[in-house]
Protein backbone atom coordinates (compact mmCIF):
# COMPACT_ATOMS: atom_id res chain seq x y z
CA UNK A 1 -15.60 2.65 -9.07
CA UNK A 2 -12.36 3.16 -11.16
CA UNK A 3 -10.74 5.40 -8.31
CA UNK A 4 -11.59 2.99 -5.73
CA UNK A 5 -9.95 -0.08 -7.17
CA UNK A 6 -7.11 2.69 -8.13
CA UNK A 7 -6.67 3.68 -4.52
CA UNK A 8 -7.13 -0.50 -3.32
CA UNK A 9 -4.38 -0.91 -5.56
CA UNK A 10 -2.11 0.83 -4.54
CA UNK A 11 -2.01 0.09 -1.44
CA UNK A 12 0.47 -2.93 -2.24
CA UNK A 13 3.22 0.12 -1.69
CA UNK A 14 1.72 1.78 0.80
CA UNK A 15 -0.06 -0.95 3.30
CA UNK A 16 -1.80 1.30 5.06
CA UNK A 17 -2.24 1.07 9.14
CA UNK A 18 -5.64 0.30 8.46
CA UNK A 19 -5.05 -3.19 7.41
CA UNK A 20 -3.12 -3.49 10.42
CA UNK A 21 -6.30 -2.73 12.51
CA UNK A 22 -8.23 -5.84 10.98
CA UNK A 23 -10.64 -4.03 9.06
CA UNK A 24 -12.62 -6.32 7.02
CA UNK A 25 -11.14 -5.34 3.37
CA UNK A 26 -10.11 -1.59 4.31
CA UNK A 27 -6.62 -1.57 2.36
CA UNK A 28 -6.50 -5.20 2.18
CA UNK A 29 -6.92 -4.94 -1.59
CA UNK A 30 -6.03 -8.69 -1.79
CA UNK A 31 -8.90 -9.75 -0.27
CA UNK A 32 -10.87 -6.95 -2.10
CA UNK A 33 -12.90 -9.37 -4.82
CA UNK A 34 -12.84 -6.31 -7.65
CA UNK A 35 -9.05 -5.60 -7.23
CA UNK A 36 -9.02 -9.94 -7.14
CA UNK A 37 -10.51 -9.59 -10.42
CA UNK A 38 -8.75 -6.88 -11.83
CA UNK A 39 -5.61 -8.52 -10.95
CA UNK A 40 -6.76 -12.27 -11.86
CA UNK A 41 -5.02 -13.41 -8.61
CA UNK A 42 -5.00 -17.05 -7.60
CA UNK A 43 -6.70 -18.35 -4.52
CA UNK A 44 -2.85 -19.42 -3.86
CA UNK A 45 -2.03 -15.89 -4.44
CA UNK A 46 -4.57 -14.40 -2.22
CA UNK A 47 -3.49 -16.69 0.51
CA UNK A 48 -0.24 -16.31 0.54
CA UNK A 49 -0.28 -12.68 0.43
CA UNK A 50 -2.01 -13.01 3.91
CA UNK A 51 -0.03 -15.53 4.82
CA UNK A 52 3.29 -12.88 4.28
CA UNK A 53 0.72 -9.85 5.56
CA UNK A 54 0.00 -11.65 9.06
CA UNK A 55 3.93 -13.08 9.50
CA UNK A 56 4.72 -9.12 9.32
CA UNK A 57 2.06 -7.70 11.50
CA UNK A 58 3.16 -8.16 14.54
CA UNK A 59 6.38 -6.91 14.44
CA UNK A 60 4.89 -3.48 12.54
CA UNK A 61 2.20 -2.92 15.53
CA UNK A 62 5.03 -3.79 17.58
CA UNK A 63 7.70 -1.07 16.22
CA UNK A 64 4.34 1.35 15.77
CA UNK A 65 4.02 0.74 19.13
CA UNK A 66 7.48 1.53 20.56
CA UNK A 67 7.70 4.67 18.33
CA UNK A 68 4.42 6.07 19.81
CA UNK A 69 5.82 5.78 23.09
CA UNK A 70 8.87 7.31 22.64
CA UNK A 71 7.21 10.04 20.53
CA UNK A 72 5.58 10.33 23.90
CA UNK A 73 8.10 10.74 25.93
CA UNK A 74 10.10 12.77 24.02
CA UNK A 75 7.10 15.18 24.03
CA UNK A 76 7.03 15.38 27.86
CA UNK A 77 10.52 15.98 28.12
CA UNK A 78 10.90 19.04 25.69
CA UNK A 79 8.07 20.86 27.86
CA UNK A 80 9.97 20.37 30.83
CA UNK A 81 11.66 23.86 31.01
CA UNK A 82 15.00 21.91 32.38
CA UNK A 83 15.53 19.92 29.60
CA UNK A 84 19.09 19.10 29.05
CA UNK A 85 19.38 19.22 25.06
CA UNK A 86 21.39 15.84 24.99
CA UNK A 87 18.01 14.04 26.98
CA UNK A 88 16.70 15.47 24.14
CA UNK A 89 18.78 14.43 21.13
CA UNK A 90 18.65 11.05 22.56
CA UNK A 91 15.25 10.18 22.24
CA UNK A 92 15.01 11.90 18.54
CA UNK A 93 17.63 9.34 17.74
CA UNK A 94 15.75 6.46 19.18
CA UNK A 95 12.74 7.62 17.39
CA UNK A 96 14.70 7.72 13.75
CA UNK A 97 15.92 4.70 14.31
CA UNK A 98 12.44 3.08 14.99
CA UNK A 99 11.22 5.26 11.99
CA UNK A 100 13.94 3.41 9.69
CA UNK A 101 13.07 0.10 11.42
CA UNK A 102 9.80 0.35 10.84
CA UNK A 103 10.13 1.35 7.18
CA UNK A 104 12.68 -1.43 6.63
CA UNK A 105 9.95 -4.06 8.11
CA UNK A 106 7.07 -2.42 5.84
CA UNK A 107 9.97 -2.50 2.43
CA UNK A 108 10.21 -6.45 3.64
CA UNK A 109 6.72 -7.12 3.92
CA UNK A 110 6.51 -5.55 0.58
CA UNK A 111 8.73 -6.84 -1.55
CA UNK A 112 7.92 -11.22 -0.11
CA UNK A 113 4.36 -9.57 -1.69
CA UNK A 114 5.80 -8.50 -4.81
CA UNK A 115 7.29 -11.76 -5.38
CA UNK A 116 4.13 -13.74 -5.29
CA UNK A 117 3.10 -11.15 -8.07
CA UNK A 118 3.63 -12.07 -11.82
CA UNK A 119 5.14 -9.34 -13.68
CA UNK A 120 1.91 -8.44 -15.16
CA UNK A 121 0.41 -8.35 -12.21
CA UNK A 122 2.99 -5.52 -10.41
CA UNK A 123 2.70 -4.19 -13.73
CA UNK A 124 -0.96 -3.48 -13.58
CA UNK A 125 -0.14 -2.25 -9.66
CA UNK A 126 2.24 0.31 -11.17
CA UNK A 127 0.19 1.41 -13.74
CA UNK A 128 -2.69 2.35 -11.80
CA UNK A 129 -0.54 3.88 -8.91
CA UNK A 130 0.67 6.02 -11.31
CA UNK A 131 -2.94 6.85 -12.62
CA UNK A 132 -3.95 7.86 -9.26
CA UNK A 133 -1.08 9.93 -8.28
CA UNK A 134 -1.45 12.23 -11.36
CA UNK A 135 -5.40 12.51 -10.38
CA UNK A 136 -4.51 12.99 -6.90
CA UNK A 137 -2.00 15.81 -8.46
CA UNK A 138 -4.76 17.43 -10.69
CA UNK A 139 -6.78 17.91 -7.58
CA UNK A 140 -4.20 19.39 -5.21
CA UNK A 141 -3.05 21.82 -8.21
CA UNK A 142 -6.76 23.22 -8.93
């Protein structure tokens, strides 16, 4: 139970694609009633966390979206045995600058959800990010 409010947790920093693909409560721990709890968010809170989550979500699927196809393409044209290397250098730099694009959006999101934390609230996030990265550390190193 403690490792799976842990890992709901800290999603906050990670908001996983999952929540993107409107799964019930899958890493949207602010909907999750034991992280709720844990947390003591607000009904306010809660809503206006989805209220930031959904203004975001279409422009991450969107930029997720873009970057698959050019990941695509950029696939196709490095089998091509004709390749000219600057067709190639091209896409890679469209792709990095989706990649920072998208990042940037998902930093955004993040933060307008941080601010409708209190303090103690991120604090507790931190705290039990933390937690789980040295467990999740323990069992890579055994």
């Amino acid at each position: 139970m403690r490792k799976s409010l842990l890992l709901l947790l800290i999603c906050l920093f990670s908001l996983n694609a999952y929540a993107l693909g409107g799964k019930k409560y899958h890493h949207k721990w602010w909907k999750d009633p034991e992280v709720v709890s844990h947390l003591e968010l607000s009904d306010k809170q809660v809503e206006n966390i989805e209220l930031i989550f959904n203004s975001y979500k279409q422009r991450i699927l969107n930029l997720r979206r873009k970057l698959a196809m050019v990941e695509h393409e950029f696939k196709q044209k490095v089998r091509d045995p004709n390749v000219k290397k600057e067709e190639a250098y091209k896409l890679i730099d469209k792709i990095e600058v989706l990649k920072s694009g998208l990042a940037r959006v998902r930093v955004e999101m993040m933060l307008s959800i941080k601010r409708e934390l209190t303090p103690e609230q991120q604090k507790k996030i931190y705290d039990a990010r933390s937690k789980y990265r040295g467990m999740r550390h323990k069992t890579y190193n055994q």
